[in-house]
Protein backbone atom coordinates (compact mmCIF):
# COMPACT_ATOMS: atom_id res chain seq x y z
CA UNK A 1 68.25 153.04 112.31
CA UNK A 2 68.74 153.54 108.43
CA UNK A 3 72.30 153.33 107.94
CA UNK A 4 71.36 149.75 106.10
CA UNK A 5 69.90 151.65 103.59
CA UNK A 6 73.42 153.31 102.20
CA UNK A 7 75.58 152.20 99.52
CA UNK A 8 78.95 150.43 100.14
CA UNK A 9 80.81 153.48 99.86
CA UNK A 10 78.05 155.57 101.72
CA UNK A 11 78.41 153.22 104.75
CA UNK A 12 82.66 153.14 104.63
CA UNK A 13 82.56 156.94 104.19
CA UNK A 14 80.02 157.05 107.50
CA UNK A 15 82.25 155.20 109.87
CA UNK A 16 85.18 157.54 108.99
CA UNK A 17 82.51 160.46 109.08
CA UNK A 18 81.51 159.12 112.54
CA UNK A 19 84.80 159.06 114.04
CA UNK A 20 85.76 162.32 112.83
CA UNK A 21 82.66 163.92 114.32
CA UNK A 22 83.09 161.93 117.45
CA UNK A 23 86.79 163.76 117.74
CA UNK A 24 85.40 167.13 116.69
CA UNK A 25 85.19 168.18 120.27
CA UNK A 26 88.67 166.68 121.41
CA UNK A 27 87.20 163.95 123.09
CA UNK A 28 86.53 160.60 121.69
CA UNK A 29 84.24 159.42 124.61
CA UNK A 30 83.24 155.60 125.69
CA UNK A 31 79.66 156.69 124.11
CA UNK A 32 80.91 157.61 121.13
CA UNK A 33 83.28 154.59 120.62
CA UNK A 34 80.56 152.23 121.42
CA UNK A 35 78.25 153.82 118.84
CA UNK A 36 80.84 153.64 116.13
CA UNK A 37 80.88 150.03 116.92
CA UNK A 38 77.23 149.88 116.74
CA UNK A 39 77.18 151.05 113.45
CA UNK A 40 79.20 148.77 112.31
CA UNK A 41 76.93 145.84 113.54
CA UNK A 42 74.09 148.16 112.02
CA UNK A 43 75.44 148.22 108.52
CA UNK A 44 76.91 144.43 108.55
CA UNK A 45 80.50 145.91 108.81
CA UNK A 46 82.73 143.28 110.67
CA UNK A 47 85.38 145.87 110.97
CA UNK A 48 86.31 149.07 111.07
CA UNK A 49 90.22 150.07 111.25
CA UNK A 50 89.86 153.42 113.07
CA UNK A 51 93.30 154.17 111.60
CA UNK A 52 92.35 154.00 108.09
CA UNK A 53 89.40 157.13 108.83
CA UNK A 54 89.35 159.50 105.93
CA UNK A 55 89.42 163.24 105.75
CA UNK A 56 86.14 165.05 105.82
CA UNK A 57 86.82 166.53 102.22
CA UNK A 58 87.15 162.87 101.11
CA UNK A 59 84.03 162.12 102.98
CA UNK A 60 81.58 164.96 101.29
CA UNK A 61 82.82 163.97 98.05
CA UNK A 62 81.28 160.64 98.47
CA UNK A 63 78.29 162.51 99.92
CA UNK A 64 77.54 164.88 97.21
CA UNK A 65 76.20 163.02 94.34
CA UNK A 66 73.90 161.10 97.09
CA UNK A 67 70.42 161.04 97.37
CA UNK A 68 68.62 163.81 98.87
CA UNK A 69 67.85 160.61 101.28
CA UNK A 70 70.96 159.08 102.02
CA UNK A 71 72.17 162.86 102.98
CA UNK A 72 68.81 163.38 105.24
CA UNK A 73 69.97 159.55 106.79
CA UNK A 74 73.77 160.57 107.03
CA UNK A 75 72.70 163.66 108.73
CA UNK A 76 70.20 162.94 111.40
CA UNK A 77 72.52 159.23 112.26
CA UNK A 78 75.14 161.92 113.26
CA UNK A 79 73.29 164.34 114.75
CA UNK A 80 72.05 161.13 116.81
CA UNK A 81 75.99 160.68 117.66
CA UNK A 82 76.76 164.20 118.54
CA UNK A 83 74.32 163.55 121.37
CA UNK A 84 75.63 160.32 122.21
CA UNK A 85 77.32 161.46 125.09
CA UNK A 86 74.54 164.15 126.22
CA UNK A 87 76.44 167.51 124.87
CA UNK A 88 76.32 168.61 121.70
CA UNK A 89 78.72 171.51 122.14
CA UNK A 90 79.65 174.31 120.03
CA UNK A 91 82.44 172.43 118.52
CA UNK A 92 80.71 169.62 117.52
CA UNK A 93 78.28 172.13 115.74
CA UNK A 94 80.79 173.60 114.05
CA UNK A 95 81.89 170.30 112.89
CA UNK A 96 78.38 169.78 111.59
CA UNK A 97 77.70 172.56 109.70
CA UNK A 98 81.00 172.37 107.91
CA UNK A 99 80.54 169.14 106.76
CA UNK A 100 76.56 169.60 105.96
CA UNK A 101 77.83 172.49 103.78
CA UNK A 102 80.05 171.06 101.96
CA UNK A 103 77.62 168.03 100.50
CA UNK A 104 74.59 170.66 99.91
CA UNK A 105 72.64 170.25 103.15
CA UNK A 106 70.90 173.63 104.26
CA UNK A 107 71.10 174.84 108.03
CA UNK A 108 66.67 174.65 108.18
CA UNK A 109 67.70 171.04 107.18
CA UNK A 110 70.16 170.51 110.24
CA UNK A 111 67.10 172.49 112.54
CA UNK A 112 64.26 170.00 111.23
CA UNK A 113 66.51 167.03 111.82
CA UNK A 114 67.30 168.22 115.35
CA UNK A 115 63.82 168.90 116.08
CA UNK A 116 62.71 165.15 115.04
CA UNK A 117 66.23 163.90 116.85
CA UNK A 118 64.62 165.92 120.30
CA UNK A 119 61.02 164.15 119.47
CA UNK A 120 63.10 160.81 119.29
CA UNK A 121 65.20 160.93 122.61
CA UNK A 122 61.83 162.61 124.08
CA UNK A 123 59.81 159.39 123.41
CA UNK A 124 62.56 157.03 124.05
CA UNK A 125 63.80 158.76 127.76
CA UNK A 126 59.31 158.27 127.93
CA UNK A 127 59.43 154.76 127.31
CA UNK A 128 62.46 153.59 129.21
CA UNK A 129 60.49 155.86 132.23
CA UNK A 130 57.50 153.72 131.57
CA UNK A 131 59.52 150.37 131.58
CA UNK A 132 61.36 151.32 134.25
């Protein structure tokens, strides 16, 4: 939703960020996949070589001279993925409090972004009952 918003080198570093979280479980699901590519379509990326993905050290060091707001954006968009396929295990947690530590994002940061990330899903599961 506000991945547009990142720089360049914000928006490189969150596709390799994405895949890496995707994998943090083992599993690199249909879900997942199909939200990497949605990204890309997001953030006007024509493509993505999945082989290329960075490390996450190389990815918070993009990350840590951000914006409060581009780490708030970076943050919730892959919170959003972790529940892409409807688990967000503890391995995938882990993955996400590594990485939130290591570019200055605090764990009541991570809880408020979850909590708006529930709201979200909550309203959109509302509509699609509505539509449907």
């Amino acid at each position: 939703m506000f991945l547009n918003q990142l720089s360049l080198e914000e928006k490189e570093a969150f596709l390799s960020l994405s895949v890496n979280a995707a994998k943090a479980n083992g599993e690199f699901t249909a879900e997942e996949h199909l939200m990497v590519e949605e990204y890309c379509r997001e953030m006007g990326i024509a493509f993505f070589d999945m082989s290329e993905t960075k490390t996450v050290d190389e990815i918070a060091e993009v990350y840590k001279n951000s914006t409060e707001q581009h780490k708030k954006i970076v943050v919730f968009e892959i919170l959003g993925l972790m529940f892409a396929d409807g688990n967000y295990d503890s391995q995938e947690k882990e993955f996400v409090l590594d990485f939130v530590g290591k570019i200055g994002v605090t764990q009541d940061e991570v809880d408020k972004e979850l909590g708006l990330l529930d709201e979200y899903l909550g309203i959109v599961k509302k509509i699609a009952e509505e539509i449907g």
